[in-house]
Protein backbone atom coordinates (compact mmCIF):
# COMPACT_ATOMS: atom_id res chain seq x y z
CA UNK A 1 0.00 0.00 0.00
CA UNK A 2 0.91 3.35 -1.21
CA UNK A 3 2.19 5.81 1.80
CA UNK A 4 1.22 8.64 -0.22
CA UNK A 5 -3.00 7.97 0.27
CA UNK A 6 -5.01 10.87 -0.83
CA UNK A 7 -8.16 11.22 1.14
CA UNK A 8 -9.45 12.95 4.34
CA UNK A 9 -10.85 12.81 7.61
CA UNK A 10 -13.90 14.35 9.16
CA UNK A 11 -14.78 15.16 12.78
CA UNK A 12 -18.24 15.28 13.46
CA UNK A 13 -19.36 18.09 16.28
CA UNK A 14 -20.29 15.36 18.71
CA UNK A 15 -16.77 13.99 19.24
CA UNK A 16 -15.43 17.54 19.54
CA UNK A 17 -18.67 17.92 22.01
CA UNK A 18 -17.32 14.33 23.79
CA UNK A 19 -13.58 15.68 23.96
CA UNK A 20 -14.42 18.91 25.67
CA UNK A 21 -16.70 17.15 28.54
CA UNK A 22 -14.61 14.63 29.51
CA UNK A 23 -11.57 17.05 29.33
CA UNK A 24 -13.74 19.81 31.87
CA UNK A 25 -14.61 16.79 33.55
CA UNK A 26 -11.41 15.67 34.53
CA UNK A 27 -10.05 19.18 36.42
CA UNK A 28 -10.65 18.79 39.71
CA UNK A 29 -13.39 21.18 41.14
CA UNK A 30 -15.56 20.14 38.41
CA UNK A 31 -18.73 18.20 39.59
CA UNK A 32 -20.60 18.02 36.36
CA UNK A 33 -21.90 19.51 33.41
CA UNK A 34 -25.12 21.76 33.81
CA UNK A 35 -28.18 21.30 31.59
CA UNK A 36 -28.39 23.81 28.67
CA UNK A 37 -31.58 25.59 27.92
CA UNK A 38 -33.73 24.95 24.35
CA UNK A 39 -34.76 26.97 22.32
CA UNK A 40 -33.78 28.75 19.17
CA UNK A 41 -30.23 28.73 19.83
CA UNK A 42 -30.13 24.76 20.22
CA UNK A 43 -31.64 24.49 16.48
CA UNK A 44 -28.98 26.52 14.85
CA UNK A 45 -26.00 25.39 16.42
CA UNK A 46 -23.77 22.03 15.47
CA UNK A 47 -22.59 19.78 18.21
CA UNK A 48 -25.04 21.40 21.10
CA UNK A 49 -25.96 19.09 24.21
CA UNK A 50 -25.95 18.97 27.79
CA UNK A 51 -22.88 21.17 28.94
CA UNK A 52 -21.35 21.85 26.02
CA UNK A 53 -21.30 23.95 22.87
CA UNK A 54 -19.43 23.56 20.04
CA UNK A 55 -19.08 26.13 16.75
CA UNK A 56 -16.68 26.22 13.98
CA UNK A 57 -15.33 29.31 12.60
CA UNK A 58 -12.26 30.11 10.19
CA UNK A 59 -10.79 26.76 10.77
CA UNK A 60 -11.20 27.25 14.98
CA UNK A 61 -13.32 25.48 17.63
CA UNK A 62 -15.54 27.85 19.92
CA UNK A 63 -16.63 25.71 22.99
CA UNK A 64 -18.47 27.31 25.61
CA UNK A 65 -18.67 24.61 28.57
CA UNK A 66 -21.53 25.08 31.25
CA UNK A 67 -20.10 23.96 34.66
CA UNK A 68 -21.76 22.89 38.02
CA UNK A 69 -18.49 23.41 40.13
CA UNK A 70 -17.87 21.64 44.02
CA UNK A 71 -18.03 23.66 46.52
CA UNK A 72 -14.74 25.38 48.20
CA UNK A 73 -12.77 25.16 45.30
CA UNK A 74 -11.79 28.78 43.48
CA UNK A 75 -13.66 29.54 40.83
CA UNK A 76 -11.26 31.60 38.93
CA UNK A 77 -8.36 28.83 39.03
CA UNK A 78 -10.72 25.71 37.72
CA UNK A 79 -11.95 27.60 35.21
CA UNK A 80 -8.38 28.26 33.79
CA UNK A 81 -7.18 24.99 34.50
CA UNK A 82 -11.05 24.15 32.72
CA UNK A 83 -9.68 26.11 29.32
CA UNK A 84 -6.35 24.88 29.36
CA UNK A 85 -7.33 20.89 29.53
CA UNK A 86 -10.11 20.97 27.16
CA UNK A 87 -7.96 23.25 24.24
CA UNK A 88 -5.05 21.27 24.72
CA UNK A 89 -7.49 18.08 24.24
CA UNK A 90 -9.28 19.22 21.09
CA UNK A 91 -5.96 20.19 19.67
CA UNK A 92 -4.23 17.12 20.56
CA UNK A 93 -6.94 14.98 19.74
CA UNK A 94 -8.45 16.56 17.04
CA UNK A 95 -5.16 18.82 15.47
CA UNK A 96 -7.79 21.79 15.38
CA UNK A 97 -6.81 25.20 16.93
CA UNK A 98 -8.94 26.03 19.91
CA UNK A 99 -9.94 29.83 19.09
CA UNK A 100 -11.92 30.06 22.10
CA UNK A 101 -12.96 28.23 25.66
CA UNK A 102 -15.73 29.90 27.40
CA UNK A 103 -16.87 28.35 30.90
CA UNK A 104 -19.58 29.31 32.20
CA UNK A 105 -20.38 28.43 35.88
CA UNK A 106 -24.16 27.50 36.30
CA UNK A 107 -24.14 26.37 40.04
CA UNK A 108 -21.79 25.39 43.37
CA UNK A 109 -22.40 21.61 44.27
CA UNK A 110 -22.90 21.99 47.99
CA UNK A 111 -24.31 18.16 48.22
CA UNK A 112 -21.33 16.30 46.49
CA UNK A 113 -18.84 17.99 49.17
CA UNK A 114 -20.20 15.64 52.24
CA UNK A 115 -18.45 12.11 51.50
């Protein structure tokens, strides 16, 4: 077989939309992904389910992440450590450039703190 094989591959949304959860999911401080409202926006947009959003634009990945976060953790550093794991995921994963890595804290998990 030839080395030089002409062809391509395609990533659907919903692996880019699998990626970026389990990468958010892995920080610690992260207790789960929030539900994301309907409507309109849920029709128009690719790759769109619980927790995650996904667009494509110019050749980059958008991903806005909706977080439920533990409690007593600080918000500020999860949520970096949050866009750091997931871009470096997609990219490595995927070879796509991560334009952008919203996260978007829905709630504090007060109930998964008392194990």
């Amino acid at each position: 077989m030839s080395e030089n094989t002409q062809g391509k591959t395609t990533v659907s949304p919903e692996v880019l939309t699998t990626i970026a959860s389990m990468a958010a999911l892995e920080v610690p401080g992260v207790s789960r992904l929030a539900q994301v409202s309907g409507g309109v926006n849920r029709l128009f947009r690719r790759g769109t389910s619980d927790g995650v959003r996904i667009e494509t634009k110019d050749n980059f990945v958008l991903i806005d992440l909706f977080l439920i976060l533990k409690d007593g953790i600080n918000i500020r550093e999860v949520g970096r450590h949050v866009q750091q794991n997931v871009a470096r995921s997609v990219q490595e994963m995927v070879g796509m450039e991560v334009g952008e890595v919203n996260v978007h804290v829905e709630d504090i998990d007060f109930e998964g703190t008392e194990e």
